[in-house]
Protein backbone atom coordinates (compact mmCIF):
# COMPACT_ATOMS: atom_id res chain seq x y z
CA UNK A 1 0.00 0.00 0.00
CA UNK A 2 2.79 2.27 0.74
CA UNK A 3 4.33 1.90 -2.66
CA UNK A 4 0.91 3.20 -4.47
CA UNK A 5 0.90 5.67 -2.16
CA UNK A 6 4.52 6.73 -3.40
CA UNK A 7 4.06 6.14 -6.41
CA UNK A 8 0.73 8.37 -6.72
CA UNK A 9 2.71 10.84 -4.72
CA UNK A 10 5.59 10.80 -7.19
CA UNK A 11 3.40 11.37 -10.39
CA UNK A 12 1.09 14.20 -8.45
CA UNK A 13 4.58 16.35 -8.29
CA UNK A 14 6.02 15.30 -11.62
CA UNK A 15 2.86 16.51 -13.23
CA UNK A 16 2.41 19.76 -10.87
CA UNK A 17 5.67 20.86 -12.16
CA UNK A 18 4.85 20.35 -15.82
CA UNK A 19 1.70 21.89 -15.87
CA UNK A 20 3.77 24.98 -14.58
CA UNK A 21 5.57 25.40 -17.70
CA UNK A 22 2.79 24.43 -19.99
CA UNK A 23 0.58 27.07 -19.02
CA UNK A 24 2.87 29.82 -19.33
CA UNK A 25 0.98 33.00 -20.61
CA UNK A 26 1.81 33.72 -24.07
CA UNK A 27 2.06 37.53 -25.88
CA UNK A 28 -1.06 37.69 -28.10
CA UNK A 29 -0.55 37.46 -31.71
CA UNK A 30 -2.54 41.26 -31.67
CA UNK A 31 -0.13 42.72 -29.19
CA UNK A 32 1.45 45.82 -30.82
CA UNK A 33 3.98 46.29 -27.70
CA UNK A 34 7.17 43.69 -27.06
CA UNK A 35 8.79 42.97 -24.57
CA UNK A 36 11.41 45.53 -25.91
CA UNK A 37 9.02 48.29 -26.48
CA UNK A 38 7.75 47.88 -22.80
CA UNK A 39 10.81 47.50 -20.88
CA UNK A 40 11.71 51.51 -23.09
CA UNK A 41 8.37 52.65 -21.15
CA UNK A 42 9.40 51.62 -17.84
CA UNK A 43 12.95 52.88 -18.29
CA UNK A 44 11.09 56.35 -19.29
CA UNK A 45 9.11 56.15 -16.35
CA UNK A 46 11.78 56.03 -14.29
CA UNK A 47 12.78 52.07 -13.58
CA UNK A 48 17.09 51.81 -13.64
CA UNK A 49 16.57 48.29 -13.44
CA UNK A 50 13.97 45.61 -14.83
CA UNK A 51 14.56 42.36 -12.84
CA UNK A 52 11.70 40.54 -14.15
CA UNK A 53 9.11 40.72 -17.11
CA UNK A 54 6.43 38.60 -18.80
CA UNK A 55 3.54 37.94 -20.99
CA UNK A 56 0.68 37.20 -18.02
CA UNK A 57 -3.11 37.53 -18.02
CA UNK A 58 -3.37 39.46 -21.34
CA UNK A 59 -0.55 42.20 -20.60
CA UNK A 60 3.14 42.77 -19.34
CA UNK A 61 3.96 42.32 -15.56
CA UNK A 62 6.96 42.30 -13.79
CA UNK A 63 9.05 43.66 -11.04
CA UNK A 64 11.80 46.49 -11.50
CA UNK A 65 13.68 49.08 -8.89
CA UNK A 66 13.84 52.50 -9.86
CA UNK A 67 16.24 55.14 -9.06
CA UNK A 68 15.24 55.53 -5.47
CA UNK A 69 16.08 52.04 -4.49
CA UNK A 70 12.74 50.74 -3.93
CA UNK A 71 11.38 47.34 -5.58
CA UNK A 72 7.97 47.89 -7.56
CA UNK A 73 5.75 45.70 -9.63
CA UNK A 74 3.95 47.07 -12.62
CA UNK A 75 1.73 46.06 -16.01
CA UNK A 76 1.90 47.19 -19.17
CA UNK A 77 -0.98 46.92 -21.80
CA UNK A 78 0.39 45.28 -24.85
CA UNK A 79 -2.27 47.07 -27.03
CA UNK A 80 -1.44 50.75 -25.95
CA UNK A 81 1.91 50.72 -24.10
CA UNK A 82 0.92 52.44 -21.55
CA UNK A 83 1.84 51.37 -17.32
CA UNK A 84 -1.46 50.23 -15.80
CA UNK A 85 0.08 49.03 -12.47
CA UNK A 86 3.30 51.05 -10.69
CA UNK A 87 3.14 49.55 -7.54
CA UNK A 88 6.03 49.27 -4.38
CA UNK A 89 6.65 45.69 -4.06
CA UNK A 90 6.46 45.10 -0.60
């Protein structure tokens, strides 16, 4: 009984992790802003440093410092380009 509990076990976190990766967001083929484009906003607005970015729930989040030190998190639309989130991470 212990080995079909293991082995259930096993297969629950070998398919956990995979379904991690495989439902990684995605930029949408009508998204007129990259990655590129949105990390030049941010560095407009003011971030010295973007630590993370990504394609997630239909627009670009992330996390970045700017030039007073702090940590924030932020969105930008893909469509527009413009920050919809400029948040301190805390």
């Amino acid at each position: 009984m212990k080995a079909i509990t293991r082995l259930f076990a096993g297969l629950a976190i070998v398919g956990a992790m995979g379904a991690s990766t495989a439902w990684a967001d995605q930029p949408g083929a009508d998204w007129k802003v990259t990655k590129d484009q949105a990390e030049a906003t941010l560095k407009a607005a003011g971030y010295t440093q973007i630590t993370k970015i990504e394609a997630d729930d239909g627009h670009w989040e992330g996390e970045g410092t700017k030039a007073d030190g702090m940590k924030y998190e932020f969105h930008v639309d893909p469509l527009t380009g413009k920050i919809t989130k400029d948040e301190m991470d805390h």
